[in-house]
Protein backbone atom coordinates (compact mmCIF):
# COMPACT_ATOMS: atom_id res chain seq x y z
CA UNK A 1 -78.72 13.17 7.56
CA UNK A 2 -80.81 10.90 9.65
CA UNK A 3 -78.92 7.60 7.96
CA UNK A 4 -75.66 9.41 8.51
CA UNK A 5 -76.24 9.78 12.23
CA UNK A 6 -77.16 6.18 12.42
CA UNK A 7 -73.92 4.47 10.70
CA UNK A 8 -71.72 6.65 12.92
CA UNK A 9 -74.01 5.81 15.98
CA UNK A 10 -73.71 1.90 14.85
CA UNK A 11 -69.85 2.20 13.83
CA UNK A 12 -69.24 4.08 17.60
CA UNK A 13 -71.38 1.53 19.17
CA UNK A 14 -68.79 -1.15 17.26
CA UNK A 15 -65.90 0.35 18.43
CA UNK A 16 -66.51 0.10 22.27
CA UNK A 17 -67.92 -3.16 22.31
CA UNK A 18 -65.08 -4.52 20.25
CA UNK A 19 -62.43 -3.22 23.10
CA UNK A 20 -63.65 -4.92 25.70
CA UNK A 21 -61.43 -8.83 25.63
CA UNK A 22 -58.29 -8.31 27.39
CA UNK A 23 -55.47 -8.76 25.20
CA UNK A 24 -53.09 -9.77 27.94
CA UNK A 25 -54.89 -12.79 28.95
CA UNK A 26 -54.21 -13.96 25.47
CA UNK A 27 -50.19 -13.81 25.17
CA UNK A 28 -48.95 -17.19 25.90
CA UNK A 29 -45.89 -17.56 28.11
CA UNK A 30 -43.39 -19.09 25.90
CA UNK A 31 -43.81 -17.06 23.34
CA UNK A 32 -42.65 -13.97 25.67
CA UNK A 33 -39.49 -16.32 26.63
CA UNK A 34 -38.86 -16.24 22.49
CA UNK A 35 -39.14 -13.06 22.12
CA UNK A 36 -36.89 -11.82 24.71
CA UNK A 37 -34.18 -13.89 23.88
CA UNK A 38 -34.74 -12.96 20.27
CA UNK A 39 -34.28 -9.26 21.32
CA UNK A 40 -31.39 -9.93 23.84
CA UNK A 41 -29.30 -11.20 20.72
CA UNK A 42 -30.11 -8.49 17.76
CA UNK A 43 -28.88 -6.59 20.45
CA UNK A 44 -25.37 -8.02 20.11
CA UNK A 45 -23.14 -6.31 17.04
CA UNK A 46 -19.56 -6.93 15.71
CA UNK A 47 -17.06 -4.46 16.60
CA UNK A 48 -14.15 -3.93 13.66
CA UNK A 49 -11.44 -2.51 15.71
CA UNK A 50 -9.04 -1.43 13.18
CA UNK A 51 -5.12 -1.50 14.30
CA UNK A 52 -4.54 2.24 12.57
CA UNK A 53 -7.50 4.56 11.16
CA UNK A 54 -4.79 6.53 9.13
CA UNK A 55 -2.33 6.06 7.01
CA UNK A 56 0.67 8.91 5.45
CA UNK A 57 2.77 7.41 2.43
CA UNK A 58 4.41 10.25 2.80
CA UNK A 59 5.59 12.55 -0.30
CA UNK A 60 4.85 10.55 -3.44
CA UNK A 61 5.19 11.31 -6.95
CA UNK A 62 2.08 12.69 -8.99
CA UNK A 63 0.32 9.46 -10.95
CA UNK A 64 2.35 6.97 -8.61
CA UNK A 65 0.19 4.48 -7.56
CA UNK A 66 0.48 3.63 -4.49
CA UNK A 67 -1.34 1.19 -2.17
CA UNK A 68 -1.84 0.22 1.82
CA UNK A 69 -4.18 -2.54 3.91
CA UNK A 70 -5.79 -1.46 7.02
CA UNK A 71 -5.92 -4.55 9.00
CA UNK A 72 -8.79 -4.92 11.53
CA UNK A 73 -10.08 -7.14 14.11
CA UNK A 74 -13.80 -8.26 14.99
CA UNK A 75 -13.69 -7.18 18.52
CA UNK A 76 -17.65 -7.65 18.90
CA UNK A 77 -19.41 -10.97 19.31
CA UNK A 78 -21.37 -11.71 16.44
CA UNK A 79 -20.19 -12.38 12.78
CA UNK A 80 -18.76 -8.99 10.78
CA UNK A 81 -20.21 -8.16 7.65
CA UNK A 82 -18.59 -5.41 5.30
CA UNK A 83 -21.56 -4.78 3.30
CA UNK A 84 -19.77 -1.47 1.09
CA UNK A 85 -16.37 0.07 1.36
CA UNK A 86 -16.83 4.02 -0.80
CA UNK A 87 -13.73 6.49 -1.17
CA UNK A 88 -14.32 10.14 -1.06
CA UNK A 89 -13.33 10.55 -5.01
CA UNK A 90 -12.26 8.32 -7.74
CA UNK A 91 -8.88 8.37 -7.31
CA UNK A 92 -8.94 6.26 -4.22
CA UNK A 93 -10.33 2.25 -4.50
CA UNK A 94 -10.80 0.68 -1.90
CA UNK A 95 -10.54 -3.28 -1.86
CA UNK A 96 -12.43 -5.69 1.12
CA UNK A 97 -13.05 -9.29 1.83
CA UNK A 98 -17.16 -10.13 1.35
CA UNK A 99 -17.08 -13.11 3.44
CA UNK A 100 -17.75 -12.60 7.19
CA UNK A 101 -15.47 -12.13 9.76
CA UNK A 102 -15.76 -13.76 12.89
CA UNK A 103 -15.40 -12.89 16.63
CA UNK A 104 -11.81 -12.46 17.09
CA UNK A 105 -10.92 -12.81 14.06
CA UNK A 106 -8.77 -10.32 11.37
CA UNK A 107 -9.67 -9.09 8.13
CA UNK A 108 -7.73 -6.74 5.79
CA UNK A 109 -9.00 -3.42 3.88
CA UNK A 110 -6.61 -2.56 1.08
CA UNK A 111 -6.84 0.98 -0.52
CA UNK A 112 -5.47 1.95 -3.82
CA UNK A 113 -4.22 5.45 -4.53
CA UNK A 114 -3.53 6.61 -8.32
CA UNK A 115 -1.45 9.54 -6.61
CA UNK A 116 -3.89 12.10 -7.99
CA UNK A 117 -3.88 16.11 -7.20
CA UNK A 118 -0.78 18.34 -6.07
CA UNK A 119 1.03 19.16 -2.68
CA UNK A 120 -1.06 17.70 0.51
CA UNK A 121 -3.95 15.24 -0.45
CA UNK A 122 -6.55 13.46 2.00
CA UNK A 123 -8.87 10.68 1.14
CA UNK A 124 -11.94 9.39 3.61
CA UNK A 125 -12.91 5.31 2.91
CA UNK A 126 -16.46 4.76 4.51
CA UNK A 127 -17.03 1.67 5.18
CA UNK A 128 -20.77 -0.12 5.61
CA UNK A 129 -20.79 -2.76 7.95
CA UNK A 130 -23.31 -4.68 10.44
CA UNK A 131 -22.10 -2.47 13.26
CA UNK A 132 -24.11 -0.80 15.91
CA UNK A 133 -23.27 2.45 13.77
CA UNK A 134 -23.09 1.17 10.92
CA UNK A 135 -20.62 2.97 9.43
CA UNK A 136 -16.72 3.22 10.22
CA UNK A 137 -13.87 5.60 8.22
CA UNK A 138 -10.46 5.11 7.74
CA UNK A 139 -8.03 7.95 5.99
CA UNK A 140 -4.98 8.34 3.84
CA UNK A 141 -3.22 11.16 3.09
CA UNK A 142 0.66 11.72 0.95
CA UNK A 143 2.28 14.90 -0.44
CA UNK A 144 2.50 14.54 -3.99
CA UNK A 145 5.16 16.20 -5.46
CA UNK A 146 4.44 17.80 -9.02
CA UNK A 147 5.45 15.49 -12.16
CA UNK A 148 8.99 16.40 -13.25
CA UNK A 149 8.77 18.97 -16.05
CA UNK A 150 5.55 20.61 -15.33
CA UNK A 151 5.49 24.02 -14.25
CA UNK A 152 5.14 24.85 -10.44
């Protein structure tokens, strides 16, 4: 008991000596200048401004494939990055460039549809990009008509 007390009386007496340097005195200048102009810029994103977010082919026929690209511009002012592009199901595939797009430039999205499922059909493409939110959607829908012969 007695040993006890004394380790936490010598680790206490540790801890408040230990505090006492002020750690302010100790941050040089030009580091600060670094670091805020390190901060100002990871505060700067792309922006892909896409010119449509949806897209209707219209009334298709069941299994026609059928295909459309979203074009987009990088509205932001640092470099674009399309890290993933996912459909909602299988049936959709999306397509995207992986090189970088830069300010002001255009890039494309193409999505594939294997004209899948009856009557009115929509399909979400997430896309994963270096954006402030870091994720952006486009859509597609069609009407696809029955195949001929099958039973409606």
């Amino acid at each position: 008991m007695k040993k006890g007390l004394l380790v936490l009386g010598v680790l206490s007496a540790m801890v408040f000596t230990s505090c006492k340097e002020d750690a302010a005195s100790k941050v040089k200048e030009e580091n600060v200048e670094v670091a805020a102009a390190r901060d100002a810029q990871a505060t700067t994103y792309p922006v892909i401004t896409f010119d449509e977010t949806e897209f209707d082919f219209g009334n298709i026929e069941k299994g026609n494939t059928v295909e459309h690209k979203f074009t987009f511009t990088n509205t932001g002012k640092a470099p674009l990055v399309i890290v993933d592009a996912k459909s909602s199901c299988g049936c959709t595939v999306p397509e995207y460039s992986k090189n970088p797009v830069a300010p002001g430039e255009k890039g494309e999205l193409l999505v594939k549809y294997n004209g899948s499922g009856t009557n009115q059909v929509t399909k979400t493409v997430t896309i994963k990009a270096n954006t402030e939110r870091g994720t952006e959607t486009v859509k597609i829908k069609a009407f696809v008509n029955p195949a001929a012969g099958a039973a409606k």
